[in-house]
Protein backbone atom coordinates (compact mmCIF):
# COMPACT_ATOMS: atom_id res chain seq x y z
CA UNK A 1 -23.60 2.37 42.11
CA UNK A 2 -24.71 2.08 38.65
CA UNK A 3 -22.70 3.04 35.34
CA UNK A 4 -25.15 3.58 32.34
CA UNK A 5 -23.13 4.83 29.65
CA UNK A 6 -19.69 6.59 29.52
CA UNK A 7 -17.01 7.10 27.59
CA UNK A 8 -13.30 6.46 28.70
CA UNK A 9 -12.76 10.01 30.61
CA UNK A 10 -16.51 9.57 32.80
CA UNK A 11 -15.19 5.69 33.20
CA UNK A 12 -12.06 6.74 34.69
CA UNK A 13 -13.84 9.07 37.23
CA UNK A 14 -16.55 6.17 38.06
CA UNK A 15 -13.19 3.74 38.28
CA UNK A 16 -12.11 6.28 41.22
CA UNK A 17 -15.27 6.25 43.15
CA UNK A 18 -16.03 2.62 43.02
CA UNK A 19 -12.65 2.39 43.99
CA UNK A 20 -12.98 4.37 47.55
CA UNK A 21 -15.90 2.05 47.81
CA UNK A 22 -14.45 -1.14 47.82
CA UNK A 23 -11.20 -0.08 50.15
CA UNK A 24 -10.47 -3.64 50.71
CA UNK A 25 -9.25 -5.45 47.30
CA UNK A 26 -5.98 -4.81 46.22
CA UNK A 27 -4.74 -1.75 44.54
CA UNK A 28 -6.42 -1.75 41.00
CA UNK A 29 -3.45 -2.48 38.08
CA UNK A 30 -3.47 -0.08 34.44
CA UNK A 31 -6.38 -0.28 32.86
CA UNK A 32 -5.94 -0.52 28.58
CA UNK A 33 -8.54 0.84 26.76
CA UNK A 34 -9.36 -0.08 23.05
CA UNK A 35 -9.60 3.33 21.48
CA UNK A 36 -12.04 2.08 18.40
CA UNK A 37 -14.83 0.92 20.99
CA UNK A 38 -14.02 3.27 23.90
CA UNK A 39 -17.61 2.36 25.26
CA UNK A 40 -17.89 -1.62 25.29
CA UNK A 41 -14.31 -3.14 25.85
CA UNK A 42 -11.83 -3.23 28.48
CA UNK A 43 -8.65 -5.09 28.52
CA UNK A 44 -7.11 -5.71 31.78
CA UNK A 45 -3.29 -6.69 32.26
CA UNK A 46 -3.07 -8.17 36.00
CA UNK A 47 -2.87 -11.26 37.44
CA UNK A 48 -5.20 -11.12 39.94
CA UNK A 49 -8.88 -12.71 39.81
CA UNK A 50 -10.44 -10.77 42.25
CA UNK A 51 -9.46 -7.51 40.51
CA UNK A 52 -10.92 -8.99 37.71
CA UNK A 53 -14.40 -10.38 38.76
CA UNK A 54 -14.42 -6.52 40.36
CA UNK A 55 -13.86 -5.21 37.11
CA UNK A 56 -16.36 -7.32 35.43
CA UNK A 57 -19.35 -6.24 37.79
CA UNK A 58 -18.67 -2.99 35.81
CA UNK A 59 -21.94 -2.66 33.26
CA UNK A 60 -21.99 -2.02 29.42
CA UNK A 61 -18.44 -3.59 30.21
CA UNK A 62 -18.55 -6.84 27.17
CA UNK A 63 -15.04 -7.97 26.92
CA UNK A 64 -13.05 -8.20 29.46
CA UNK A 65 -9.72 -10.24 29.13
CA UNK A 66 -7.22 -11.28 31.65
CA UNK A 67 -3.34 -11.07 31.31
CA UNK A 68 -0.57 -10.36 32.62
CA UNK A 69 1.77 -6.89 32.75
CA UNK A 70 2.14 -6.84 29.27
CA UNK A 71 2.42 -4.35 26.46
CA UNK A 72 -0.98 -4.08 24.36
CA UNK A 73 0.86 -4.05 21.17
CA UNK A 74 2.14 -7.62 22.18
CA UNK A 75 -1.32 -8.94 22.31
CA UNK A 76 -2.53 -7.70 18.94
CA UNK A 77 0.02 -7.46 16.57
CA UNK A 78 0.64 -10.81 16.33
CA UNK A 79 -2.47 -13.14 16.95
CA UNK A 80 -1.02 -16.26 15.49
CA UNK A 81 1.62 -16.11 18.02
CA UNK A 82 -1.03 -15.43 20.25
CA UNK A 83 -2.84 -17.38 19.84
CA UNK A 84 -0.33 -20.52 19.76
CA UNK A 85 1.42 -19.41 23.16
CA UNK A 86 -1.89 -19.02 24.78
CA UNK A 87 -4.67 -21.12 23.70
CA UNK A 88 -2.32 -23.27 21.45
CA UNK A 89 -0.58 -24.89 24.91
CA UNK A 90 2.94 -23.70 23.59
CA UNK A 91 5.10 -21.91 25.20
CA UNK A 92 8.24 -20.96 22.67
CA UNK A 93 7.56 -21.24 19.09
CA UNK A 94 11.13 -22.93 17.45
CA UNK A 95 10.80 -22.44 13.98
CA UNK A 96 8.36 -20.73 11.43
CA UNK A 97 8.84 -22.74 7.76
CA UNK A 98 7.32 -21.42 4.71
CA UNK A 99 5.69 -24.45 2.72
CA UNK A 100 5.01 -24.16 -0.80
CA UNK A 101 1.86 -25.66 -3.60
CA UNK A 102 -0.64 -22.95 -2.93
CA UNK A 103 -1.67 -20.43 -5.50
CA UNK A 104 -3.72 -18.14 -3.20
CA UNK A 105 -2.66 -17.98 0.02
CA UNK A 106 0.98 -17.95 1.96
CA UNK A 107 1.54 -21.02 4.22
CA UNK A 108 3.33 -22.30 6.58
CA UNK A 109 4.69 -24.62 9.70
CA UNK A 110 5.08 -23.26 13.17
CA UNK A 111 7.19 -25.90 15.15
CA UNK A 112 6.51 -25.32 19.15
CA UNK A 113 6.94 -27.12 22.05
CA UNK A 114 3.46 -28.06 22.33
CA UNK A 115 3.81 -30.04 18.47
CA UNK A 116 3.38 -28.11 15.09
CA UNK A 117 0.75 -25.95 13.42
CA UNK A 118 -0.19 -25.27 9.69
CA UNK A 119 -0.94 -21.43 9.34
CA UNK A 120 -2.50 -19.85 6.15
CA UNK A 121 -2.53 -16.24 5.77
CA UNK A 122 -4.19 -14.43 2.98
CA UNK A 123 -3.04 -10.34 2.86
CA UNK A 124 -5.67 -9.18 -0.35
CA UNK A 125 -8.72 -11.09 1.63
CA UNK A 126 -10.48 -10.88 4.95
CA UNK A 127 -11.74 -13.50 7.26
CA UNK A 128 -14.94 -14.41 6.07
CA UNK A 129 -12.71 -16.99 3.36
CA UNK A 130 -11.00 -18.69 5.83
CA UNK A 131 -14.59 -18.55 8.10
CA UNK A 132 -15.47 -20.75 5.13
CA UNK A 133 -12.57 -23.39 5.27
CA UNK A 134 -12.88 -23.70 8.94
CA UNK A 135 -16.61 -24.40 9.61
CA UNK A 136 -16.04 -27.23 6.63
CA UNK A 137 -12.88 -28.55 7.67
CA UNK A 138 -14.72 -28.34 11.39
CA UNK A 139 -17.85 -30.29 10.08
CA UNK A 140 -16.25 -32.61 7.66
CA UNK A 141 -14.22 -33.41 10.57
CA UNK A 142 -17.25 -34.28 12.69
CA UNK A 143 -18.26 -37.34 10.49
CA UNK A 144 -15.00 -39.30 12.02
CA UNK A 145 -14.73 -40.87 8.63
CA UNK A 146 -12.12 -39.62 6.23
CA UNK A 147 -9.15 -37.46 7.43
CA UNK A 148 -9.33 -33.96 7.46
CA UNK A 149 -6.82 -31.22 8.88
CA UNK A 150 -8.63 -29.76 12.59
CA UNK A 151 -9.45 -26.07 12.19
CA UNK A 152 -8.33 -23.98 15.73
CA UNK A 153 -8.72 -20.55 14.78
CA UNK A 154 -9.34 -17.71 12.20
CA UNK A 155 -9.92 -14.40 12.50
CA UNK A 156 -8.28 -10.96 10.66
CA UNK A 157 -4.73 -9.73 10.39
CA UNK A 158 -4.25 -5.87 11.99
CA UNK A 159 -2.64 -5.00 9.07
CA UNK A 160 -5.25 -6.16 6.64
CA UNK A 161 -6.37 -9.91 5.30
CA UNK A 162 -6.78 -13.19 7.64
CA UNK A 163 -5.59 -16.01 8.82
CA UNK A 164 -6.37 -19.73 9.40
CA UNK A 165 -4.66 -22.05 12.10
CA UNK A 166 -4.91 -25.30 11.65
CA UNK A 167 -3.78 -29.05 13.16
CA UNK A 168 -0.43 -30.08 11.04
CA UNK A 169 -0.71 -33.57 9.26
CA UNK A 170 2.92 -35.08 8.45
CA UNK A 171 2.43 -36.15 4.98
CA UNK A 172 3.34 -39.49 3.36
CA UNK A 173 4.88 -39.60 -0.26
CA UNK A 174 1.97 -40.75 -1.81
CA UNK A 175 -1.98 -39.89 -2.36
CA UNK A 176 -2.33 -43.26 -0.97
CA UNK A 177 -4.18 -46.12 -1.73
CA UNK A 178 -7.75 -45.27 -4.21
CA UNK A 179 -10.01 -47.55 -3.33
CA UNK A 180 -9.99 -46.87 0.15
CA UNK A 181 -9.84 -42.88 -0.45
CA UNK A 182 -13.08 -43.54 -2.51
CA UNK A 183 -14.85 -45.73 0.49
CA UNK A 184 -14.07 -43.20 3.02
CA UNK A 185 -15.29 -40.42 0.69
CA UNK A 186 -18.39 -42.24 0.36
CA UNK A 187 -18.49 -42.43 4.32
CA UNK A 188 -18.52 -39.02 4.54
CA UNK A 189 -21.23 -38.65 2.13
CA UNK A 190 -23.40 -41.31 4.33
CA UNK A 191 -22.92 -39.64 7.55
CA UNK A 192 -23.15 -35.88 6.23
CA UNK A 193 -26.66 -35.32 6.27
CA UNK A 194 -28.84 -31.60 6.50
CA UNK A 195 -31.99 -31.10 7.57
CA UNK A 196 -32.03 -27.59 6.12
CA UNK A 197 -31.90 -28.32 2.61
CA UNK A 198 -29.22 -27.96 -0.04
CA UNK A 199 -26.65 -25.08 0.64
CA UNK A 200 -24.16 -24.13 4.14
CA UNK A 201 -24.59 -21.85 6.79
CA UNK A 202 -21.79 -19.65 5.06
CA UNK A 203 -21.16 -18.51 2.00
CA UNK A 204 -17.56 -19.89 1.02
CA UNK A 205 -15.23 -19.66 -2.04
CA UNK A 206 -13.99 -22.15 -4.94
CA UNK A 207 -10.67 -21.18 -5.45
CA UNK A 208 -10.92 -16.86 -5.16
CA UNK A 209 -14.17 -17.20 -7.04
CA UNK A 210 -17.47 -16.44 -4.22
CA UNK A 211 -19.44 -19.79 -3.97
CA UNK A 212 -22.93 -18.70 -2.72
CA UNK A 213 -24.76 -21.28 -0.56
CA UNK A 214 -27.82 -20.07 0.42
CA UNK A 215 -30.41 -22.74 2.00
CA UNK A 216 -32.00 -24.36 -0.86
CA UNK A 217 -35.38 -27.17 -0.06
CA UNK A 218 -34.24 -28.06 -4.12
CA UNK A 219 -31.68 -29.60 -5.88
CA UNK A 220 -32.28 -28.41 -9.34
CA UNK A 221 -33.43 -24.63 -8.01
CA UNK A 222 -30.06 -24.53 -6.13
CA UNK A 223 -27.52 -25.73 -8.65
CA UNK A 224 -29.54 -24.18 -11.27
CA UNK A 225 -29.14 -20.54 -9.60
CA UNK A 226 -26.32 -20.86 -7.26
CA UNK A 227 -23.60 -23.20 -9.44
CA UNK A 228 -24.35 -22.95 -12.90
CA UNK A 229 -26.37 -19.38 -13.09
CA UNK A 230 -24.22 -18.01 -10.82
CA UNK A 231 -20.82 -18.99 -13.26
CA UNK A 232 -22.92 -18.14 -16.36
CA UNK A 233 -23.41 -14.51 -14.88
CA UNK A 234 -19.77 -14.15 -14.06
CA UNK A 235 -18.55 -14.83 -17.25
CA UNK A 236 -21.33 -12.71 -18.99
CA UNK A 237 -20.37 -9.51 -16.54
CA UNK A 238 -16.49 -10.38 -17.06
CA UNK A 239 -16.02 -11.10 -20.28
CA UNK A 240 -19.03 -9.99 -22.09
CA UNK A 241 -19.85 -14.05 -23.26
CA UNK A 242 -23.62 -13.93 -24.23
CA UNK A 243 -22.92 -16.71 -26.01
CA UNK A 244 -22.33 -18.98 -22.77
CA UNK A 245 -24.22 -17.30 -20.97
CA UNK A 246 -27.43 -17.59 -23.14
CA UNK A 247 -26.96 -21.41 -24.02
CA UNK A 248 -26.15 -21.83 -20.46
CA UNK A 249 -29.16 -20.55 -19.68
CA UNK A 250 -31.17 -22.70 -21.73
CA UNK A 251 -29.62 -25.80 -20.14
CA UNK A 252 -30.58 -24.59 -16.64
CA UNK A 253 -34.00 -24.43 -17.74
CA UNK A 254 -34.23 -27.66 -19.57
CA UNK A 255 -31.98 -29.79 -17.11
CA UNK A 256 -34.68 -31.38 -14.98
CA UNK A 257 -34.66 -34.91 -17.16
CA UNK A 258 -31.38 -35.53 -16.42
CA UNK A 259 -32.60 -36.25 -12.66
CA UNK A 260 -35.51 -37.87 -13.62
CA UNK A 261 -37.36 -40.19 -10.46
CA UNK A 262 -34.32 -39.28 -8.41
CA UNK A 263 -34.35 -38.63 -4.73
CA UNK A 264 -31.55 -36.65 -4.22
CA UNK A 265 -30.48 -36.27 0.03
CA UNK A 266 -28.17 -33.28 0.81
CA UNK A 267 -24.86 -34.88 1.21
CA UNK A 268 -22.04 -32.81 2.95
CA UNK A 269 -19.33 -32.54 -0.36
CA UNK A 270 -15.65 -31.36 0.11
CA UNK A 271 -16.55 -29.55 -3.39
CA UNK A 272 -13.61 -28.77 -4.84
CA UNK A 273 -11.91 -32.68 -4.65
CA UNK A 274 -8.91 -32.59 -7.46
CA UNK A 275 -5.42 -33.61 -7.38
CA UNK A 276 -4.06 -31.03 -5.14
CA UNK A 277 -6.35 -31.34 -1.96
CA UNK A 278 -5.88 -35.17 -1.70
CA UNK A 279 -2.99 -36.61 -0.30
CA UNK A 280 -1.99 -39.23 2.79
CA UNK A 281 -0.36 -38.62 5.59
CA UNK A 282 2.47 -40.80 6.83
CA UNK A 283 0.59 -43.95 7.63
CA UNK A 284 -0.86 -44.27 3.95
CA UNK A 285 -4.35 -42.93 5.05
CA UNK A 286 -5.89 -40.41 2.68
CA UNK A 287 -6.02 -37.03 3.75
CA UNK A 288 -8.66 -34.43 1.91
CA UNK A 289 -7.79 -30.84 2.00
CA UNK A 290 -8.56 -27.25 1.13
CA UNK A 291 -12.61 -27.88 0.80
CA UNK A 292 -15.06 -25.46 -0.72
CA UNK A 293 -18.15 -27.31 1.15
CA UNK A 294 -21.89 -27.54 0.77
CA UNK A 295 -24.64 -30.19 0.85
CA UNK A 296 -25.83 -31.14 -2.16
CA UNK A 297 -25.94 -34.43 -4.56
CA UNK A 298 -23.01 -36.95 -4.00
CA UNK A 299 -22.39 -36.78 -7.82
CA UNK A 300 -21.01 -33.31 -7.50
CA UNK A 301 -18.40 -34.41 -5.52
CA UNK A 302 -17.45 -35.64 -9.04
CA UNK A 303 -17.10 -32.41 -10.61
CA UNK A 304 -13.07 -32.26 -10.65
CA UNK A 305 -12.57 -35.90 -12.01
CA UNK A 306 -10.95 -34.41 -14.73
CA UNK A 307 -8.44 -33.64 -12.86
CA UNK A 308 -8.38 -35.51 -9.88
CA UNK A 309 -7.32 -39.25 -11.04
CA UNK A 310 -9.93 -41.13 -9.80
CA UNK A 311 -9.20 -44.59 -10.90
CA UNK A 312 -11.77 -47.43 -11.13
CA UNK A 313 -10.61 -49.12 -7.60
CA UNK A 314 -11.97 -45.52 -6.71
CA UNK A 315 -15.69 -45.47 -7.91
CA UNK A 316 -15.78 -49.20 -7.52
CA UNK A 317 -15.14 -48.81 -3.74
CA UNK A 318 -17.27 -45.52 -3.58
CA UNK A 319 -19.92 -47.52 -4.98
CA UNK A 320 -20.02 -50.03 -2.73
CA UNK A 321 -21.45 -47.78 -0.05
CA UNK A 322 -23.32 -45.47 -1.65
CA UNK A 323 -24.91 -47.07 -4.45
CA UNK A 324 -24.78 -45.97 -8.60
CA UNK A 325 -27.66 -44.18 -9.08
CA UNK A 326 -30.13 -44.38 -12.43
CA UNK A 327 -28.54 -41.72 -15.17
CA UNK A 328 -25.48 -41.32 -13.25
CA UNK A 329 -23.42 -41.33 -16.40
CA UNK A 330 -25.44 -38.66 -18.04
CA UNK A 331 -25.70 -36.57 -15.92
CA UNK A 332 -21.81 -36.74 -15.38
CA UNK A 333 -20.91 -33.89 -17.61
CA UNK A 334 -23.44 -31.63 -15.77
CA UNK A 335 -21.36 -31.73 -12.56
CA UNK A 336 -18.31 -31.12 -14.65
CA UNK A 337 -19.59 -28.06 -16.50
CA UNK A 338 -19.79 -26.16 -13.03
CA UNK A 339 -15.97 -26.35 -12.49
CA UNK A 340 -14.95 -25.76 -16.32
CA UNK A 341 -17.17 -22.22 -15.90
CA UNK A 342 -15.11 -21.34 -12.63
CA UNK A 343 -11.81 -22.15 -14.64
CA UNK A 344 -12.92 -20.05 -17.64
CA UNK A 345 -14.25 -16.88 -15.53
CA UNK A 346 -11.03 -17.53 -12.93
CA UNK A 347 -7.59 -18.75 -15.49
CA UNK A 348 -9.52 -17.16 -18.84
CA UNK A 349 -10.35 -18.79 -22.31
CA UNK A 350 -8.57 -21.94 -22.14
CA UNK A 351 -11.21 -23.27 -20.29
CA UNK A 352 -14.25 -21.88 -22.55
CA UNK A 353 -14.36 -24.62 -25.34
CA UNK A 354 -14.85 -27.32 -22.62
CA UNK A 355 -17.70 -25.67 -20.84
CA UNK A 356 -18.83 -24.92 -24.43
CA UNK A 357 -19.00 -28.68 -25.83
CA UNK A 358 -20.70 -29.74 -22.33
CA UNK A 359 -23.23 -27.68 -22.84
CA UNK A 360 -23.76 -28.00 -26.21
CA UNK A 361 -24.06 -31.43 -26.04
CA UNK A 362 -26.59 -31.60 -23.19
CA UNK A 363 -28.76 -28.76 -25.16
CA UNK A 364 -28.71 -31.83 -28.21
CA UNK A 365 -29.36 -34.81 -26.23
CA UNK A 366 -31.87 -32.70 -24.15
CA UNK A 367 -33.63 -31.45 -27.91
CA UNK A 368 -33.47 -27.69 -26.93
């Protein structure tokens, strides 16, 4: 028999004939229907596989899922529970701890007896942020070089925003020791290569603001449009700055000396490396967190220095495996200027006089 295309009351009907058909498997549990796609999904509460492979011979049927008697509401209210008790190998969550130092989302520390997890959960934002987080973290990861937190799962909230499960690092009391933070980082730079260019496969975010990554074969076309342009518009539209906005402009334009006989190799960047995403965990090795990542040029990683306390033991180290390049110092500011525009158009005009000077400097030494 063959089901084309029904809705839940023909489905029920065919459920009844196939069922006279096929006298010998056992009695057929409730069937839960999702009521928003009453045409493609099925959830099944039994513990039986045979019911279930029966079930899934059923066409236009495209998720089926396998549990047992349980109330949907259970399954859906709740996915970080879920999630942990299922996929997470726990089974009893102890303790749920809120932990503080974010400015954006709510975290905290589920303690199971499978180990702990570090949840964010964002309420005003859906899941295409944390999306983001987790395919860096995920490929950041991948290099085996410097520590990074594993990403497990994201997805939405049913009441509205997302959520991000992650592995939990025990912290140690310090950011740990510089000149190895700056050789791993440098690691990571060395093994974090892209054949596709300059950009991610996802849009992400730097801090709330949108950071827009769209596959670039250019350097200077994609931080032109997609760092600097892209800030330069945002505080034009927000606050109404021509000014910045129109000198800005005239650096993008007139920028390309700066990287003069450079060959610049898309480097996977953490891209948002201050103070407050590095840290060790409790055997001194550095830890890098919250990551706003691309590939681009290495020296961007650079961009937060001004607040990130990189020492000399730092760049000395970082050096060592991925060399200084020609111009590196002037073109220092440049990297620098991208984050100062994302503090002006995200914490206001405390921030404008430094991405002012920055680029009124380069538009003197550049002679335009």
């Amino acid at each position: 028999m063959v089901v084309s295309y029904f809705g839940i009351s023909s489905l029920n009907s065919c459920i009844s004939s196939l069922n006279s058909c096929f006298l010998s498997l056992p009695c057929l549990p409730r069937l839960c229907f999702t009521r928003r796609k009453p045409f493609a999904v099925i959830t099944l509460y039994c513990n039986d596989l045979d019911t279930l492979l029966w079930v899934s011979l059923m066409p236009m049927v495209t998720v089926v899922k396998l549990f047992g008697y349980l109330p949907v509401a259970t399954m859906s209210d709740d996915p970080i529970s879920d999630w942990i008790l299922s996929e997470g190998n726990a089974t009893k969550i102890m303790r749920i701890s809120p932990i503080g130092g974010g400015c954006i989302n709510n975290a905290r520390r589920y303690d199971t007896d499978a180990g702990s997890f570090f949840v964010k959960t964002n309420r005003g934002i859906g899941p295409s942020m944390f999306e983001g987080e987790a395919l860096g973290l995920g490929a950041m990861y991948e290099t085996r070089t410097i520590r990074v937190p594993m990403p497990f799962k994201f997805g939405p909230l049913p009441t509205g925003g997302s959520y991000i499960i992650m592995e939990f690092i025990e912290f140690g009391s310090s950011r740990g020791n510089q000149s190895v933070l700056g050789r791993k980082l440098a690691e990571m730079h060395k093994a974090g290569k892209s054949e596709k260019g300059f950009g991610f496969d996802v849009d992400n975010t730097i801090g709330s603001t949108p950071q827009i990554n769209t596959w670039t074969s250019d350097w200077l076309e994609f931080y032109g449009k997609h760092r600097l342009g892209y800030q330069l518009k945002l505080a034009l539209d927000q606050y109404g700055d021509s000014t910045i906005y129109q000198k800005g402009q005239r650096l993008v334009k007139n920028m390309a000396p700066l990287f003069k006989n450079l060959v610049i190799e898309p480097c996977l960047l953490h891209g948002d490396l201050w103070s407050g995403n590095i840290i060790s965990d409790k055997n001194g090795e550095p830890v890098i967190l919250d990551p706003a990542c691309y590939y681009g040029h290495n020296e961007a990683e650079f961009g937060m220095s001004w607040c990130a306390g990189f020492g000399g033991s730092f760049y000395n180290a970082y050096f060592e495996v991925m060399p200084k390049q020609p111009g590196f110092e002037k073109r220092r500011e440049i990297y620098l200027l991208y984050h100062y525009l994302n503090h002006y158009n995200l914490f206001g005009s405390s921030y404008r006089s430094s991405a002012m000077s920055i680029i009124d400097d380069y538009l003197l030494m550049l002679g335009v």
